[in-house]
N, C-alpha and C. Protein backbone atom coordinates (compact mmCIF):
# COMPACT_ATOMS: atom_id res chain seq x y z
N UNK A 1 0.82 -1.19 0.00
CA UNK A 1 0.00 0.00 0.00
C UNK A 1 0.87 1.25 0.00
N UNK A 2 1.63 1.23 0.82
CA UNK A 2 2.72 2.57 1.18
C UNK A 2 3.41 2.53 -0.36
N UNK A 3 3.99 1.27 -1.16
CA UNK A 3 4.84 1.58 -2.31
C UNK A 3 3.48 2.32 -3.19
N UNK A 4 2.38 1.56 -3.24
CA UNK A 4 1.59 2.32 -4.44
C UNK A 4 1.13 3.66 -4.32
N UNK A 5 0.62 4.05 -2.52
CA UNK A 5 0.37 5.14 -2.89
C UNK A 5 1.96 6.40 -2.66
N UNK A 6 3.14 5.51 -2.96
CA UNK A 6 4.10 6.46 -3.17
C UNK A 6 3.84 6.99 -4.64
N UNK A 7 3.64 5.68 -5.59
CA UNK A 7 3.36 5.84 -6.94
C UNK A 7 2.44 6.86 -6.89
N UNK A 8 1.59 6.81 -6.75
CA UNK A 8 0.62 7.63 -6.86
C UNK A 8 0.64 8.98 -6.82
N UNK A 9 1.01 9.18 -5.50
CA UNK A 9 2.07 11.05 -5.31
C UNK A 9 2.95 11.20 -5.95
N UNK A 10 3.79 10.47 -6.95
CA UNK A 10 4.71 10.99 -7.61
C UNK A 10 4.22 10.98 -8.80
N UNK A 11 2.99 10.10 -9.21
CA UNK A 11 2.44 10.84 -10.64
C UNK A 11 2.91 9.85 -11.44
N UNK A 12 3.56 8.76 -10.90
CA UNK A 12 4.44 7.40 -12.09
C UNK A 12 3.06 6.57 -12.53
N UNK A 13 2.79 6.14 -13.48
CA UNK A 13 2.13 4.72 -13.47
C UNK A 13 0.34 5.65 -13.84
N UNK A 14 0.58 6.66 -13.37
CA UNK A 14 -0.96 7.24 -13.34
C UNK A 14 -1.92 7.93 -14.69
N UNK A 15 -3.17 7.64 -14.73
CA UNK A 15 -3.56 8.06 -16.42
C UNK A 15 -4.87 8.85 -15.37
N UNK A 16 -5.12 9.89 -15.72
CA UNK A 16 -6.17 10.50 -15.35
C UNK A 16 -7.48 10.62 -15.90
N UNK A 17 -8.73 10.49 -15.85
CA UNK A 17 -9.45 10.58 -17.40
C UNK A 17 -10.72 11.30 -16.57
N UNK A 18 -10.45 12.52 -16.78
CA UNK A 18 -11.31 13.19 -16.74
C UNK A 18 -12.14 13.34 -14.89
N UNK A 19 -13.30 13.59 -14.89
CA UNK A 19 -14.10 14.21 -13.58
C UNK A 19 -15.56 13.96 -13.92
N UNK A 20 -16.29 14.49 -13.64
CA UNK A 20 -17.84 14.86 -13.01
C UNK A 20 -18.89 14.87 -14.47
N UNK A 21 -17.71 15.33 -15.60
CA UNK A 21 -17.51 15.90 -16.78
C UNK A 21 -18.38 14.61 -17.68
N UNK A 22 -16.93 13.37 -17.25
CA UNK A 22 -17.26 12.09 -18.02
C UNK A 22 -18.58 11.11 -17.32
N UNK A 23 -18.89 11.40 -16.46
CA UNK A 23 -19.72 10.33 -15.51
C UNK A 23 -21.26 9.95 -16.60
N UNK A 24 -21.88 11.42 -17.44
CA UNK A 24 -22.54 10.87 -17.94
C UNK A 24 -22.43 9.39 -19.44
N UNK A 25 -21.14 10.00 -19.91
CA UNK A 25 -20.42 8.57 -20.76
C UNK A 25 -20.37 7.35 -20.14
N UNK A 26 -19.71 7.43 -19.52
CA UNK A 26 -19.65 6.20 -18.41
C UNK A 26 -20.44 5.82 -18.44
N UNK A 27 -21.95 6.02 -17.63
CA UNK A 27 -23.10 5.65 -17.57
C UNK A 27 -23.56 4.92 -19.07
N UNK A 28 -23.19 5.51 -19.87
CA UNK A 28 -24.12 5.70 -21.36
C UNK A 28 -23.11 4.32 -21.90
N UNK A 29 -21.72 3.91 -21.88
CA UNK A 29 -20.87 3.21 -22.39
C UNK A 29 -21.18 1.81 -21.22
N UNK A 30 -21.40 1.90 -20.02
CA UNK A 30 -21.51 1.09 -19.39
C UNK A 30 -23.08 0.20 -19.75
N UNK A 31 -23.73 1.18 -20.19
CA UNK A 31 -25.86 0.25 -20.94
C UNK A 31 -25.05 -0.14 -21.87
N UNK A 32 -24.12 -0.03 -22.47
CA UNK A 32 -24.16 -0.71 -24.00
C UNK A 32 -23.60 -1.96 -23.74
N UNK A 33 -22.44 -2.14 -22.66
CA UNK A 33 -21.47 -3.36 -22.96
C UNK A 33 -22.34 -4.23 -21.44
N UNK A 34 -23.19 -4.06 -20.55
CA UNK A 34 -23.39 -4.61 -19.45
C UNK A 34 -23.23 -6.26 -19.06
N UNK A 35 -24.31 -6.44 -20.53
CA UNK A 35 -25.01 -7.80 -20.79
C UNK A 35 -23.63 -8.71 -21.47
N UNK A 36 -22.67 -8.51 -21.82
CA UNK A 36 -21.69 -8.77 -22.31
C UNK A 36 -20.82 -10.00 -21.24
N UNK A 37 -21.01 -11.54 -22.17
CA UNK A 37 -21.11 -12.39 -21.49
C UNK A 37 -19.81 -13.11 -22.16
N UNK A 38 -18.58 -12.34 -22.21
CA UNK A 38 -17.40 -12.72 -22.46
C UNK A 38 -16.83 -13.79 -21.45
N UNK A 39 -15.91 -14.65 -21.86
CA UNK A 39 -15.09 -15.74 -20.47
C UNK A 39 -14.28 -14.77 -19.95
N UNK A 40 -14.43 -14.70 -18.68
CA UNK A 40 -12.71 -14.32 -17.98
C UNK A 40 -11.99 -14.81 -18.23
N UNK A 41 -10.81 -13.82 -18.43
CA UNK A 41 -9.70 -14.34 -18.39
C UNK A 41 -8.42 -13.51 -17.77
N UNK A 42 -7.76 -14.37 -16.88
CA UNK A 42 -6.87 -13.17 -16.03
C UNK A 42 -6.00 -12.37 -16.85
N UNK A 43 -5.87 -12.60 -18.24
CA UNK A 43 -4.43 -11.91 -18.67
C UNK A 43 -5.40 -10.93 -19.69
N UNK A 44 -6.26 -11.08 -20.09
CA UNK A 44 -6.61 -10.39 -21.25
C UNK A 44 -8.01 -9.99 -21.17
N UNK A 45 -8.71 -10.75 -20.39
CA UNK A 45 -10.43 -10.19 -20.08
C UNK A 45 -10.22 -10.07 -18.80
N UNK A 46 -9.75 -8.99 -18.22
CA UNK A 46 -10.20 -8.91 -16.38
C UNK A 46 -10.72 -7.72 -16.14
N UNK A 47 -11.12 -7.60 -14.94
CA UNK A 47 -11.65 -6.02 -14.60
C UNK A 47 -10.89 -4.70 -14.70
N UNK A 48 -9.55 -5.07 -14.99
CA UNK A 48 -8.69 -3.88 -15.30
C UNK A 48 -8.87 -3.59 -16.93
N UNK A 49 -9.13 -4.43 -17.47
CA UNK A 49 -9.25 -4.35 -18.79
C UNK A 49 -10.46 -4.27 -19.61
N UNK A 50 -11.63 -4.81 -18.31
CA UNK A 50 -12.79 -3.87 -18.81
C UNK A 50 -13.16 -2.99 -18.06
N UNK A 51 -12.72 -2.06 -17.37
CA UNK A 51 -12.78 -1.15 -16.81
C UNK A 51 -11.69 0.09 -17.59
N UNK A 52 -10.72 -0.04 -18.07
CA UNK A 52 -10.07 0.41 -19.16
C UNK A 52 -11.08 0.62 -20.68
N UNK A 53 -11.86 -0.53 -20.77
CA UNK A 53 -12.46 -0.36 -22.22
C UNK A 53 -13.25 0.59 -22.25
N UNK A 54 -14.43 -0.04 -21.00
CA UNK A 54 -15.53 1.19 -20.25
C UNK A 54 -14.68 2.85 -20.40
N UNK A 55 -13.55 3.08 -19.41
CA UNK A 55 -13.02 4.32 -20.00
C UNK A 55 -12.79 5.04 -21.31
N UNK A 56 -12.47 4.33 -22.05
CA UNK A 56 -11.95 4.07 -23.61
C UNK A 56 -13.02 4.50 -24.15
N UNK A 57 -14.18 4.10 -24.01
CA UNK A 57 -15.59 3.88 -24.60
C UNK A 57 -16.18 5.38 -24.41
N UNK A 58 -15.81 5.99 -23.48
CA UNK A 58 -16.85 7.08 -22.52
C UNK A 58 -15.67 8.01 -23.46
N UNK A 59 -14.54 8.36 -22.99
CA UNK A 59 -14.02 9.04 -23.90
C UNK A 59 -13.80 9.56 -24.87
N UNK A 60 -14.28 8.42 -25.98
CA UNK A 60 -14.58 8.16 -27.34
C UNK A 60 -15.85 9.36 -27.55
N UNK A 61 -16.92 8.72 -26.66
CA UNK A 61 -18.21 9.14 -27.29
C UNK A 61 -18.13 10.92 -26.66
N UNK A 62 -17.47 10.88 -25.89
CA UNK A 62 -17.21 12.49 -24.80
C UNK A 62 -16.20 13.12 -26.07
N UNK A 63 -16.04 12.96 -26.96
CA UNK A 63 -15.11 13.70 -28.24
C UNK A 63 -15.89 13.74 -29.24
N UNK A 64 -16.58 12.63 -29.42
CA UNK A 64 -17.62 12.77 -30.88
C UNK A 64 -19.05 13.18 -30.53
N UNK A 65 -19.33 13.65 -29.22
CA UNK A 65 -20.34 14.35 -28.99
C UNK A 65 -19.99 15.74 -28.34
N UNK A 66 -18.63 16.06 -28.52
CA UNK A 66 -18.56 17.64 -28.73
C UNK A 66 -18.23 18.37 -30.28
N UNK A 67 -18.73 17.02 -30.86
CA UNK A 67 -18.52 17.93 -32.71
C UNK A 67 -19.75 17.99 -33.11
N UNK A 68 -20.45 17.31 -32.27
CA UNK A 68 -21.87 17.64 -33.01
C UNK A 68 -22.34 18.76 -32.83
């Protein structure tokens, strides 16, 4: 705990994505993929990696719904 949240205060390892801003994406990216009945798998389907996509996803649509 003490090494990560050293990481953490020094800003290494860290991706920020946004605030209060993105929550409605999120929401909106999270109805689309919910039902999504993929196998786990620890190296390549885990919660870091769909929790990464979920981000990915919200981001996406938080850029192509400020050109409209």
């Amino acid at each position: 705990m003490a090494a990560a949240q050293k990481a953490i205060d020094s800003g290494i390892g860290i991706d920020w994505y946004g605030g209060e801003e993105l929550d409605l994406f999120v929401v909106a990216e999270f109805e689309k993929i919910k039902n999504e009945t993929s196998k786990y798998d620890v190296w390549t389907n885990n919660c870091k990696e769909k929790a990464g996509d979920l981000l990915t996803g919200a981001r996406k649509s938080k850029r192509e719904n400020k050109f409209k």
